[in-house]
C-alpha atoms as a PDB file:
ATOM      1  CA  UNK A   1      59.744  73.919 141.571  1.00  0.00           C
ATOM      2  CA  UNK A   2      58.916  74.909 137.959  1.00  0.00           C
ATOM      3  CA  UNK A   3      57.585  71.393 136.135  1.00  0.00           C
ATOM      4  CA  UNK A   4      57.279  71.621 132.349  1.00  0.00           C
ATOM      5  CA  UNK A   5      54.988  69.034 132.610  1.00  0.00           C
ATOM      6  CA  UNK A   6      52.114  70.796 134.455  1.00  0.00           C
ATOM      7  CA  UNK A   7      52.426  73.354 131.607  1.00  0.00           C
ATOM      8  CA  UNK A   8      49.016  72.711 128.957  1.00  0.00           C
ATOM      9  CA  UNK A   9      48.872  73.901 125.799  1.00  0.00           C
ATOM     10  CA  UNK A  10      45.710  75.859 126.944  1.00  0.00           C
ATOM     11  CA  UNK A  11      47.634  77.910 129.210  1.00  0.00           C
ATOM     12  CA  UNK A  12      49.683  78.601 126.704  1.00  0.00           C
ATOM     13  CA  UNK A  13      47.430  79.419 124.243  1.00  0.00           C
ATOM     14  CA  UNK A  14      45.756  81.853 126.500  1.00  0.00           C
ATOM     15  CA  UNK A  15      48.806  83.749 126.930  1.00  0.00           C
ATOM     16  CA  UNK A  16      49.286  83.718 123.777  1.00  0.00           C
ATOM     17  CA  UNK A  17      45.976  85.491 122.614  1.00  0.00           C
ATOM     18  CA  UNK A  18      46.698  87.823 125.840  1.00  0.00           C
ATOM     19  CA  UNK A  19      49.757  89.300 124.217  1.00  0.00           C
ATOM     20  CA  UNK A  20      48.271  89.396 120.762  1.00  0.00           C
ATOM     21  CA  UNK A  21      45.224  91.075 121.791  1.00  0.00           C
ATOM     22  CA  UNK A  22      46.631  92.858 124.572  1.00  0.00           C
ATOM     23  CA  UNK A  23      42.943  92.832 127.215  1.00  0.00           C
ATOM     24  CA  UNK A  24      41.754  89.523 128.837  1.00  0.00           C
ATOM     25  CA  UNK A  25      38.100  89.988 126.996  1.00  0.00           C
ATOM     26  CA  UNK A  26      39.542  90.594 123.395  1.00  0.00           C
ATOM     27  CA  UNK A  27      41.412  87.245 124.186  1.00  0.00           C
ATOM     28  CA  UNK A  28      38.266  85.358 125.555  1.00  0.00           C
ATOM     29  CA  UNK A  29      36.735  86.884 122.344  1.00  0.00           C
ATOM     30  CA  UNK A  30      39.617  85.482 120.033  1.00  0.00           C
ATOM     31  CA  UNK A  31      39.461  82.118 121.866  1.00  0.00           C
ATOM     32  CA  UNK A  32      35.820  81.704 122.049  1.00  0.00           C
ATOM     33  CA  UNK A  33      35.572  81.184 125.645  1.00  0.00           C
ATOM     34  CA  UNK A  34      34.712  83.386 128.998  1.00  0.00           C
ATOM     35  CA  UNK A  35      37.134  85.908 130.516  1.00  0.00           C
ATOM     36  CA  UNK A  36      37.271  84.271 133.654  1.00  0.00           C
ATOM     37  CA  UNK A  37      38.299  81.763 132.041  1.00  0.00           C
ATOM     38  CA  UNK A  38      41.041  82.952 130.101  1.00  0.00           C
ATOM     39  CA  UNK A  39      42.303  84.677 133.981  1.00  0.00           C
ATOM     40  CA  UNK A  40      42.489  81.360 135.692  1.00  0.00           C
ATOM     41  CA  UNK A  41      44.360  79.754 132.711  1.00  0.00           C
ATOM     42  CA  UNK A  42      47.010  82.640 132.969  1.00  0.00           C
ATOM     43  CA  UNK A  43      46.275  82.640 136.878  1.00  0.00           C
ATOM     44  CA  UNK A  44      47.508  78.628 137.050  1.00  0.00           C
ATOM     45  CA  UNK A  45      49.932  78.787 134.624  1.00  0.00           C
ATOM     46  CA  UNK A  46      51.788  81.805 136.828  1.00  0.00           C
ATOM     47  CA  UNK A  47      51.173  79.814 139.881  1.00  0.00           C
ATOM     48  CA  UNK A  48      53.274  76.867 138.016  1.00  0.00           C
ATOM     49  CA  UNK A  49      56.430  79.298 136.620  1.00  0.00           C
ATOM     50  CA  UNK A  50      56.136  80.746 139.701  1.00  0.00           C
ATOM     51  CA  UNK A  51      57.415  84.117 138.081  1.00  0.00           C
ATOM     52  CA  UNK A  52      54.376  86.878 136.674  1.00  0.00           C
ATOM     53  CA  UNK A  53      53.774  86.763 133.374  1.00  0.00           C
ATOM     54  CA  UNK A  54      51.339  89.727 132.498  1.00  0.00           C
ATOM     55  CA  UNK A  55      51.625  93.213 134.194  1.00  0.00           C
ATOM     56  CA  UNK A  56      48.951  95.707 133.766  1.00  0.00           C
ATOM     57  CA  UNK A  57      49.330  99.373 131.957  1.00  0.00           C
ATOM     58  CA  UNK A  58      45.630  99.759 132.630  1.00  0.00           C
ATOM     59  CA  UNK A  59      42.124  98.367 134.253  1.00  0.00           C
ATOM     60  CA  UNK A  60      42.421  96.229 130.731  1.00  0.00           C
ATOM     61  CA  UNK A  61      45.581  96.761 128.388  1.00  0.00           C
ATOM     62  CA  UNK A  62      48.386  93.751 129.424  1.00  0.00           C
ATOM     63  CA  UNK A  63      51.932  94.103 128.477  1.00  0.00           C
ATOM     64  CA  UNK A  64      53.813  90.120 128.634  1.00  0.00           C
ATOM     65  CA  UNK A  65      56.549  90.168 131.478  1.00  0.00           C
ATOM     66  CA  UNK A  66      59.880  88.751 129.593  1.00  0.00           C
ATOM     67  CA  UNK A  67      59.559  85.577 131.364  1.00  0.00           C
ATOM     68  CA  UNK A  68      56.340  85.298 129.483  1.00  0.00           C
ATOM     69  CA  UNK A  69      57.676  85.985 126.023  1.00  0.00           C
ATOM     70  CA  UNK A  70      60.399  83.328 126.607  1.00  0.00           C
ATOM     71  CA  UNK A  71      57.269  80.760 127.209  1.00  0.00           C
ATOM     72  CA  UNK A  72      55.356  82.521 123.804  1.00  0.00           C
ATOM     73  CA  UNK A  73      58.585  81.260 122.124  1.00  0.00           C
ATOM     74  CA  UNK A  74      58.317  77.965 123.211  1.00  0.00           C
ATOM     75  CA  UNK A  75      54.629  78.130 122.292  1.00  0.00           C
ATOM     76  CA  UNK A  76      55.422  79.127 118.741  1.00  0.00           C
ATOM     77  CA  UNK A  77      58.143  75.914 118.637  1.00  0.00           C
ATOM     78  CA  UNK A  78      55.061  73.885 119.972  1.00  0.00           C
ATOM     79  CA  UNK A  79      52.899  75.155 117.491  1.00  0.00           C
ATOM     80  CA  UNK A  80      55.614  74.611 114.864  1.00  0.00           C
ATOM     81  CA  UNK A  81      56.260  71.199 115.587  1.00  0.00           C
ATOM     82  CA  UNK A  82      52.425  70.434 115.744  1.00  0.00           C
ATOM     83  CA  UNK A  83      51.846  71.699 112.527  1.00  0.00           C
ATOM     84  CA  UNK A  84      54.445  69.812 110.539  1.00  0.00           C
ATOM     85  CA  UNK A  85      53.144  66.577 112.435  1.00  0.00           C
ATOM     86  CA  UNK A  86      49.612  66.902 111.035  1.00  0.00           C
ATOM     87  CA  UNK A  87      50.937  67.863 108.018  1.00  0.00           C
ATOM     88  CA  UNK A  88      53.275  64.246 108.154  1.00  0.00           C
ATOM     89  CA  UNK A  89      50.330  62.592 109.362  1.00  0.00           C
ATOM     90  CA  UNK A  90      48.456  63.678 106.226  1.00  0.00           C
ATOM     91  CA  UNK A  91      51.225  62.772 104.094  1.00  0.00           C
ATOM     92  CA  UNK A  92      51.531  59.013 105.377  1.00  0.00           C
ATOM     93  CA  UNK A  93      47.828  59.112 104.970  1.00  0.00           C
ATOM     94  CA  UNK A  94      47.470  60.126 101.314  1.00  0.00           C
ATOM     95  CA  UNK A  95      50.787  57.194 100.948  1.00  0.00           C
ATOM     96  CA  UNK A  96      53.067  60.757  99.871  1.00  0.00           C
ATOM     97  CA  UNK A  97      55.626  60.013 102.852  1.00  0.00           C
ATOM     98  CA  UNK A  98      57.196  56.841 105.108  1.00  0.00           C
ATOM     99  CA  UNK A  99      59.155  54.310 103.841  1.00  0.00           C
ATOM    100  CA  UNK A 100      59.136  51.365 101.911  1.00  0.00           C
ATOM    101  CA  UNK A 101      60.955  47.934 101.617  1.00  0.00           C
ATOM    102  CA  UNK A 102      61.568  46.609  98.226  1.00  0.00           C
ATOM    103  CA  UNK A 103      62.470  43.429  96.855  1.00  0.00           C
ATOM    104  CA  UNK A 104      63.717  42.445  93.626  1.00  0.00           C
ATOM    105  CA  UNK A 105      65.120  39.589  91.939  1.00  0.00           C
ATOM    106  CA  UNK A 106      68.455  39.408  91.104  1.00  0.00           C
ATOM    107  CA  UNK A 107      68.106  39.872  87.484  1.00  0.00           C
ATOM    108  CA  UNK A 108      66.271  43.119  88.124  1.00  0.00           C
ATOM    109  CA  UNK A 109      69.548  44.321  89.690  1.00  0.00           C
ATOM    110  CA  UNK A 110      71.012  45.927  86.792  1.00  0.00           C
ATOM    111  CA  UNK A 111      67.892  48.317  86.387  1.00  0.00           C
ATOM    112  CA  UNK A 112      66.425  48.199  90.365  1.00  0.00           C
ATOM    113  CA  UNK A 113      68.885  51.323  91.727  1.00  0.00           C
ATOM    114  CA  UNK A 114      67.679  53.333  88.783  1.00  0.00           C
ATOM    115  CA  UNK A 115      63.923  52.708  90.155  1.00  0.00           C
ATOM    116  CA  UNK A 116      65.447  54.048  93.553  1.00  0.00           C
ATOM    117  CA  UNK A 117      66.904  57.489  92.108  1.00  0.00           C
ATOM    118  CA  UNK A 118      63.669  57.845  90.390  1.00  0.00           C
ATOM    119  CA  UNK A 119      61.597  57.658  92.915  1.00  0.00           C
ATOM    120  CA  UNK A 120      63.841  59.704  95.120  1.00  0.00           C
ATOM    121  CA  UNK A 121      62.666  62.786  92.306  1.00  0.00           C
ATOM    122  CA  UNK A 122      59.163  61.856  92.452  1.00  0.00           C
ATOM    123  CA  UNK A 123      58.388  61.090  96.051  1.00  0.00           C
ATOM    124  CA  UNK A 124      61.507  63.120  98.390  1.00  0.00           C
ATOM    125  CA  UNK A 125      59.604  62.022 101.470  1.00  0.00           C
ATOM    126  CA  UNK A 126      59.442  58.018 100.902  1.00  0.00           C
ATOM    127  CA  UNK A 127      62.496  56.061 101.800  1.00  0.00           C
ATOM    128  CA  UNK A 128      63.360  53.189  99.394  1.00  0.00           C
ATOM    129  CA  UNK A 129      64.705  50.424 100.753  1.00  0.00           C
ATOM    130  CA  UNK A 130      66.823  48.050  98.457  1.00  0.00           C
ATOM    131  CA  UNK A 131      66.672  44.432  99.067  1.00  0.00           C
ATOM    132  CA  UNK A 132      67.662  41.987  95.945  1.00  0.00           C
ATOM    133  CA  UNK A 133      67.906  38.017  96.046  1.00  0.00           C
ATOM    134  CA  UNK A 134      67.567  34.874  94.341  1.00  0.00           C
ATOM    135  CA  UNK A 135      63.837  33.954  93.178  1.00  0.00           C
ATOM    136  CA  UNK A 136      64.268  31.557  96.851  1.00  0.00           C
ATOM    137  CA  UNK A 137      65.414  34.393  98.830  1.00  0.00           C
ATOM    138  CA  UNK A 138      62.682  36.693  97.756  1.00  0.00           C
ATOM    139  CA  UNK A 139      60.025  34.060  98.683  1.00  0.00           C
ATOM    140  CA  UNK A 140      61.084  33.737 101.825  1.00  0.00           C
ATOM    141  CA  UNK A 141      61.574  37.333 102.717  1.00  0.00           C
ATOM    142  CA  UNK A 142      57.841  37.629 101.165  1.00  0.00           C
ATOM    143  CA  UNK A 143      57.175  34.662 103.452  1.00  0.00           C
ATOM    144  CA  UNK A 144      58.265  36.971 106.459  1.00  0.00           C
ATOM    145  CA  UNK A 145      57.114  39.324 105.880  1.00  0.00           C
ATOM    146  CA  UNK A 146      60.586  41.541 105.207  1.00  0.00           C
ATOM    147  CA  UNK A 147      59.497  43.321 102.280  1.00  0.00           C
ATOM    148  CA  UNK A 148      56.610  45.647 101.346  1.00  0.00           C
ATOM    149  CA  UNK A 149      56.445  44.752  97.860  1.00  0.00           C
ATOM    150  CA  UNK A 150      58.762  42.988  95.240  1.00  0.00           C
ATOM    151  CA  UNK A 151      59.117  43.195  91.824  1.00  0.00           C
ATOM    152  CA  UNK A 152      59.559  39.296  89.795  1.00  0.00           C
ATOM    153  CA  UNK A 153      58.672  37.016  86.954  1.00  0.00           C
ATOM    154  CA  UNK A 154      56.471  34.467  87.466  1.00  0.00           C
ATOM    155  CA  UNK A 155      54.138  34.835  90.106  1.00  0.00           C
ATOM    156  CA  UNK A 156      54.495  32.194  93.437  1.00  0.00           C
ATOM    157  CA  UNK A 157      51.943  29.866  94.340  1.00  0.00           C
ATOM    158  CA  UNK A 158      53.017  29.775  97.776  1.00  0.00           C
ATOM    159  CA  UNK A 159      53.130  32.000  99.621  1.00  0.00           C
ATOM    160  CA  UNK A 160      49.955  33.916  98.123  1.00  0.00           C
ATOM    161  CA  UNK A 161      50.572  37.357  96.498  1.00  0.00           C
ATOM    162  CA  UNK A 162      48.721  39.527  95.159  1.00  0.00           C
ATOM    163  CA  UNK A 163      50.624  40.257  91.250  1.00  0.00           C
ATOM    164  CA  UNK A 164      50.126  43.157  88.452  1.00  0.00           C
ATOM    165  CA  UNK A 165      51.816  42.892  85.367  1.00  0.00           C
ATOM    166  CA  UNK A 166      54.460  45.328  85.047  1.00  0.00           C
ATOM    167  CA  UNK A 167      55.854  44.927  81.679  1.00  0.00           C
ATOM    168  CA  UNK A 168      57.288  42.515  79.036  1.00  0.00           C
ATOM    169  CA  UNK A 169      60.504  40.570  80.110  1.00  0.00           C
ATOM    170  CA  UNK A 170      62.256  38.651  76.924  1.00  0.00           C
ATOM    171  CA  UNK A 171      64.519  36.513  77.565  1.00  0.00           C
ATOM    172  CA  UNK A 172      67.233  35.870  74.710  1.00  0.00           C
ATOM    173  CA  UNK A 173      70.393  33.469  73.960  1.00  0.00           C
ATOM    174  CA  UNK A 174      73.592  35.478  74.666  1.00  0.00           C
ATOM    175  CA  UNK A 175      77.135  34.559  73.270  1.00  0.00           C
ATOM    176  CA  UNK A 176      80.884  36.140  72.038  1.00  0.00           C
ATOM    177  CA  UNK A 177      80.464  37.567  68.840  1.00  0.00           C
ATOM    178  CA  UNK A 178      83.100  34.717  66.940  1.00  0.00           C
ATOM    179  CA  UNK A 179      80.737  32.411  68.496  1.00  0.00           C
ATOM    180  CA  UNK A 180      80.771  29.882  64.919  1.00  0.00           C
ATOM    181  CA  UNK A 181      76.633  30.376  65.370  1.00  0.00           C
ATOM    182  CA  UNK A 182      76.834  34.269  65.407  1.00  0.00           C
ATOM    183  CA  UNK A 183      75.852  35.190  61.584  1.00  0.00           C
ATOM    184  CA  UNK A 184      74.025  32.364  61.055  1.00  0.00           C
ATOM    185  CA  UNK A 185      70.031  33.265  60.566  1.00  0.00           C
ATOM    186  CA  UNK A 186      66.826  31.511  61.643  1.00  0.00           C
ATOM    187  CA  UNK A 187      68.573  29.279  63.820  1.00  0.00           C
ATOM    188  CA  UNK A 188      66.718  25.695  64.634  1.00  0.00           C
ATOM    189  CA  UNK A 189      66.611  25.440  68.739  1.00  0.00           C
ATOM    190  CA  UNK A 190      68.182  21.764  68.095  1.00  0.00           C
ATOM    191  CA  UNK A 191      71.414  22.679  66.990  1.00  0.00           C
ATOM    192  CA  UNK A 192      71.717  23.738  70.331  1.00  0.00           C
ATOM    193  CA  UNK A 193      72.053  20.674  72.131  1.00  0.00           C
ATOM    194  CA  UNK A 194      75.611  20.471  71.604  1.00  0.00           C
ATOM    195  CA  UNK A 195      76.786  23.478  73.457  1.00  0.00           C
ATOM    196  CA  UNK A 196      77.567  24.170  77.136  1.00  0.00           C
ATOM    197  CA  UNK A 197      75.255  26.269  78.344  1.00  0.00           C
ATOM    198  CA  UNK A 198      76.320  28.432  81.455  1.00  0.00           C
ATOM    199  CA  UNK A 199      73.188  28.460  83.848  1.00  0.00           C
ATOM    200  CA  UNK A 200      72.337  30.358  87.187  1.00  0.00           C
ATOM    201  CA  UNK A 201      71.889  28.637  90.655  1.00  0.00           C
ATOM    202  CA  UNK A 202      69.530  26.110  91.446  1.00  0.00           C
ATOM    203  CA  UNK A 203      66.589  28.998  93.354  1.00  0.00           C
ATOM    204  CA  UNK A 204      66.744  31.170  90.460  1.00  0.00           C
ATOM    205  CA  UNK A 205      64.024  32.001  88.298  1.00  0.00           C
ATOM    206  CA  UNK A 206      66.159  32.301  85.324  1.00  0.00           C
ATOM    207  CA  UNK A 207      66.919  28.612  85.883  1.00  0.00           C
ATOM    208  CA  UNK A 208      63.650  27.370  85.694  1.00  0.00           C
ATOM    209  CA  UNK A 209      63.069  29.085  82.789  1.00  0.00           C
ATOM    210  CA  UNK A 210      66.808  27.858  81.776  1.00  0.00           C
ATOM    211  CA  UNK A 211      65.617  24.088  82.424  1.00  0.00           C
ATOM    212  CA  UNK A 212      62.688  24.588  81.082  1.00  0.00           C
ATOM    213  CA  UNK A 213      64.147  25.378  77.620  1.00  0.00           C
ATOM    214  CA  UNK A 214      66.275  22.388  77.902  1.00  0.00           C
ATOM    215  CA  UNK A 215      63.540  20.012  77.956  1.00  0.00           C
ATOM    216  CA  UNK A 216      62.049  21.459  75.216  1.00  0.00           C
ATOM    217  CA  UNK A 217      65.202  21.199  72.688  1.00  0.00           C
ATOM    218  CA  UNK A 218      66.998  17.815  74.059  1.00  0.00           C
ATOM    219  CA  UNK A 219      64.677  15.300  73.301  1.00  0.00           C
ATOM    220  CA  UNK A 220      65.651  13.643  76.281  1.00  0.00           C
ATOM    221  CA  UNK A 221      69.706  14.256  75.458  1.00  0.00           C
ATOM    222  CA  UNK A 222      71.764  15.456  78.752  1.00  0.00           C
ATOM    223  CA  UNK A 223      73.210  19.062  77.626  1.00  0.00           C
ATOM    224  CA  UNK A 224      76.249  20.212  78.891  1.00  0.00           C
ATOM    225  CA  UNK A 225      75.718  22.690  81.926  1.00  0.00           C
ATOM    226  CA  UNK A 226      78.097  24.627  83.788  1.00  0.00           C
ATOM    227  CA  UNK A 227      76.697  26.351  87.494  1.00  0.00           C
ATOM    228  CA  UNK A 228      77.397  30.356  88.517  1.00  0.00           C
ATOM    229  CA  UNK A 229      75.984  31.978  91.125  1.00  0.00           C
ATOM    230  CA  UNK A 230      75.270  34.890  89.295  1.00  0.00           C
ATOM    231  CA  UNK A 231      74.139  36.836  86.079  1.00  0.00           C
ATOM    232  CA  UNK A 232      77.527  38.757  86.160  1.00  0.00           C
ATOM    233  CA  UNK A 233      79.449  35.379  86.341  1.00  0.00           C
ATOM    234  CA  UNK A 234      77.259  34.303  83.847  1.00  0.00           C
ATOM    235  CA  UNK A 235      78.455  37.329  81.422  1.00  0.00           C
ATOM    236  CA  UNK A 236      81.831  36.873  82.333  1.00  0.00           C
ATOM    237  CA  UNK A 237      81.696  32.782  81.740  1.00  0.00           C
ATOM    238  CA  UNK A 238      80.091  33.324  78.002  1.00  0.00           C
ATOM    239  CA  UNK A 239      82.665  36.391  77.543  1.00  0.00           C
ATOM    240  CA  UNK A 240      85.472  33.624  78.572  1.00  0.00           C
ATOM    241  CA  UNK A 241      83.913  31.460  75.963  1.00  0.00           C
ATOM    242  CA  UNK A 242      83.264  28.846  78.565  1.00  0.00           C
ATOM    243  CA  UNK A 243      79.663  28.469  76.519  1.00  0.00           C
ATOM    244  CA  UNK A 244      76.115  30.367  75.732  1.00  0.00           C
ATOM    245  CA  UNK A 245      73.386  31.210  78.138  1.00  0.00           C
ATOM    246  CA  UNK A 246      69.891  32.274  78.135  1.00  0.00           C
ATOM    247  CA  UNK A 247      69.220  34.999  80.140  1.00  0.00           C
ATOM    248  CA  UNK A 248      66.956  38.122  80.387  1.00  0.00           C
ATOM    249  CA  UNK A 249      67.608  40.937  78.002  1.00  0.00           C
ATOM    250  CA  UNK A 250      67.171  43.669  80.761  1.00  0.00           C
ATOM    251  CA  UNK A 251      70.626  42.011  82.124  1.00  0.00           C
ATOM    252  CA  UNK A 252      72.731  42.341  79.248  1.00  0.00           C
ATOM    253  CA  UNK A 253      71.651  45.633  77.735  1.00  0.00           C
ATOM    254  CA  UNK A 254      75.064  47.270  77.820  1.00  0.00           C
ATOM    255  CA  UNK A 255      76.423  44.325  76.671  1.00  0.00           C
ATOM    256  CA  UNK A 256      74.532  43.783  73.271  1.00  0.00           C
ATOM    257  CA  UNK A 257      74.683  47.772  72.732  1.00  0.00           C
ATOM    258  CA  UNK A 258      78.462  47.747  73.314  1.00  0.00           C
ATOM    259  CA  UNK A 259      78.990  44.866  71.445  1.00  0.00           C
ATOM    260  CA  UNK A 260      80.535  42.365  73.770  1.00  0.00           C
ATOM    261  CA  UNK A 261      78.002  39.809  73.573  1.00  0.00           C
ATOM    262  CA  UNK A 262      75.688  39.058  70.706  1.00  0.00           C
ATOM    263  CA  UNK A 263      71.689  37.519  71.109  1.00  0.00           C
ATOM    264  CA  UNK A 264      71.976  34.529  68.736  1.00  0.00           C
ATOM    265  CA  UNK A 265      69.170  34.226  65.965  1.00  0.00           C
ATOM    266  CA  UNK A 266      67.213  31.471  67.204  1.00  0.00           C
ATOM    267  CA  UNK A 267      63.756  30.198  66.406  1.00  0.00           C
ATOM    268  CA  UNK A 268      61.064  30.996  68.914  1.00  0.00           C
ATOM    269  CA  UNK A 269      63.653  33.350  71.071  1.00  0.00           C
ATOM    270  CA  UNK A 270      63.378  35.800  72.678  1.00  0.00           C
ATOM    271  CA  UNK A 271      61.328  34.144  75.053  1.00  0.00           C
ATOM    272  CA  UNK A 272      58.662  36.651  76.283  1.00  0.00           C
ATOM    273  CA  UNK A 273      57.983  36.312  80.044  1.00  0.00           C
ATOM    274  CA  UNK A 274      56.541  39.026  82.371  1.00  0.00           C
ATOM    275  CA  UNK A 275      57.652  41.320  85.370  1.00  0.00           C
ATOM    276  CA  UNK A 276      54.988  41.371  87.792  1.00  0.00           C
ATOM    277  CA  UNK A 277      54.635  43.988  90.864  1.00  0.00           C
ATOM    278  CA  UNK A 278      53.944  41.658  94.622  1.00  0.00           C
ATOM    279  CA  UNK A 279      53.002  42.138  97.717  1.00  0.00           C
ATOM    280  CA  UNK A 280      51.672  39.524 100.394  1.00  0.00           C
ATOM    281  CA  UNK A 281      48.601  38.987 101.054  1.00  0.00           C
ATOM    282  CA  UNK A 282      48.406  37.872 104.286  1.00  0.00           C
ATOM    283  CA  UNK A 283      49.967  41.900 105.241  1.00  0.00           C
ATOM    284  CA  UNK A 284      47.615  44.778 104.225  1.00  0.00           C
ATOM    285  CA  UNK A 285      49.670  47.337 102.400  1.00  0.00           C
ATOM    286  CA  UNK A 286      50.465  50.659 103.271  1.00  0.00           C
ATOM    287  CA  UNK A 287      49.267  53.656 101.221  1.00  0.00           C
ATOM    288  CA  UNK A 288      53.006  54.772 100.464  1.00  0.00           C
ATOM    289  CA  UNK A 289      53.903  51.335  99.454  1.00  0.00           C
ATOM    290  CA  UNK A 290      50.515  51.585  97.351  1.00  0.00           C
ATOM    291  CA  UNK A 291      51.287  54.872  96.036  1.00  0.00           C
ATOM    292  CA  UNK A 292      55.425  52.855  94.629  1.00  0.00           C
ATOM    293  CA  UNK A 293      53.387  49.900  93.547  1.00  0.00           C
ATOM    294  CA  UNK A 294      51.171  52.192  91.069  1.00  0.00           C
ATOM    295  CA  UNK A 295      54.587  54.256  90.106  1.00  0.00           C
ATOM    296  CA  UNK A 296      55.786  51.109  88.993  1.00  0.00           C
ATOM    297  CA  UNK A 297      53.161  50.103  86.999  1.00  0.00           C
ATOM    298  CA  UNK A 298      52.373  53.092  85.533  1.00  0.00           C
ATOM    299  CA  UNK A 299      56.343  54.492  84.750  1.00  0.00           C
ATOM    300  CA  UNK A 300      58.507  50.827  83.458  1.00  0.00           C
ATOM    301  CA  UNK A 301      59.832  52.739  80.647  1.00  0.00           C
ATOM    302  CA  UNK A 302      61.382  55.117  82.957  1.00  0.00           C
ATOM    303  CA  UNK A 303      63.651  52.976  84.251  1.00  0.00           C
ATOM    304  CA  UNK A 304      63.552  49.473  82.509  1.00  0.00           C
ATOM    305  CA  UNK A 305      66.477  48.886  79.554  1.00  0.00           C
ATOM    306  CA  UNK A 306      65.283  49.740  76.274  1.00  0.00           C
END
């Protein structure tokens, strides 16, 4: 019975230089080994087709039997195959192939898939995966270990990344162009205190910052706060005139060119804050998720709103 798997590459490879070279000793020559040698390869790999693979036209000249030309073409798939593994293998090595998980917050939504169609340009053999949460869903993905690397604001103490600076982040206050404060110049962060502000989920990082701002301006005052889930609710909630919001410029972009919603003139806004590039320390990164990281630090024009 003929067994594929009794078949070695060296067999193959001696029939191979056999019916390039056409005499047993040019093909020990060619394969840097004895001519006995190269007759026992052939010798066991006929024993294990069971068929003759060679048939002499002289004392030394060998013409391949047709049953050995359909094992050369295997060979040649072999070969094939084996050569675009290596040249894979080198790939993942140098980080220019494999795939990579990537997180981003929420409010990086509106400019993450353009980072994805870049990349697909620059690096065709590294698959970007998508993921995009809450600042408290990212965390814990980072926490087990779901993503390769993330892109955020502010930097977690727990659990321990390493973070790069990607670029600047402002943050401005968004609201309907009627809005009674929308030509007014210069204005004083107190005369604030007496609008509803919409504000994201409690787990956003945009909160934070939201609350953050409150404390500063209301003097200890309780400000009127109305709860969405997300930045497009948000949007929608300001566009309904249900208040004003503070929220990152990259999310409202379209919005402020368009002019649907206007950045109010206020004192010590935008707020600058920073998008940083993480990965977990307690994972050692690939070299392709390496080779994204340094993309993104090196190309945020390319793809963050101007």
């Amino acid at each position: 019975m003929k067994r594929a798997h009794q078949i070695t590459l060296k067999q193959l490879r001696a029939l191979a230089a056999v019916a390039q070279n056409r005499t047993i000793l040019e093909a020990s020559q060619a394969l840097g080994i004895t001519g006995p040698a190269v007759h026992s390869q052939l010798k066991t790999l006929e024993e294990t087709i069971g068929s003759p693979l060679i048939t002499r036209e002289s004392k030394t000249v060998s013409n391949v039997t047709p049953v050995g030309y359909a094992l050369l073409k295997s060979y040649e798939e072999i070969t094939a195959s084996m050569t675009r593994a290596i040249r894979d293998i080198k790939a993942m090595e140098s980080g220019n192939c494999g795939s990579v998980t990537l997180g981003v917050v929420s409010t990086g939504k509106y400019f993450a898939p353009e980072i994805v169609a870049q990349l697909a340009k620059e690096m065709p053999d590294v698959a970007v995966t998508l993921r995009v949460g809450n600042r408290g869903t990212i965390l814990q993905g980072i926490e087990r270990g779901e993503y390769d690397i993330c892109i955020m604001g502010r930097p977690p103490r727990m659990p321990v990344v390493e973070a790069k600076s990607m670029a600047p982040h402002p943050h401005i206050i968004i609201a309907r162009p009627d809005h009674l404060l929308a030509q007014k110049k210069n204005i004083d962060a107190v005369e604030l205190v007496d609008e509803s502000f919409v504000i994201r989920e409690m787990g956003s990082g945009t909160r934070i910052l939201t609350e953050r701002f409150f404390d500063e301006i209301a003097k200890g005052r309780e400000l009127k706060k109305i709860e969405m889930t997300s930045n497009e609710t948000i949007k929608q909630s300001v566009l309904s005139s249900l208040g004003i919001a503070l929220l990152s410029a990259h999310t409202v972009a379209n919005e402020l060119e368009t002019g649907r919603l206007i950045a109010l003139d206020v004192v010590g806004v935008p707020i600058m804050r920073t998008w940083f590039v993480t990965h977990s320390t307690r994972i050692k990164p690939s070299l392709v998720s390496l080779q994204v990281r340094d993309w993104l630090l090196s190309n945020p024009h390319r793809f963050l709103p101007k």
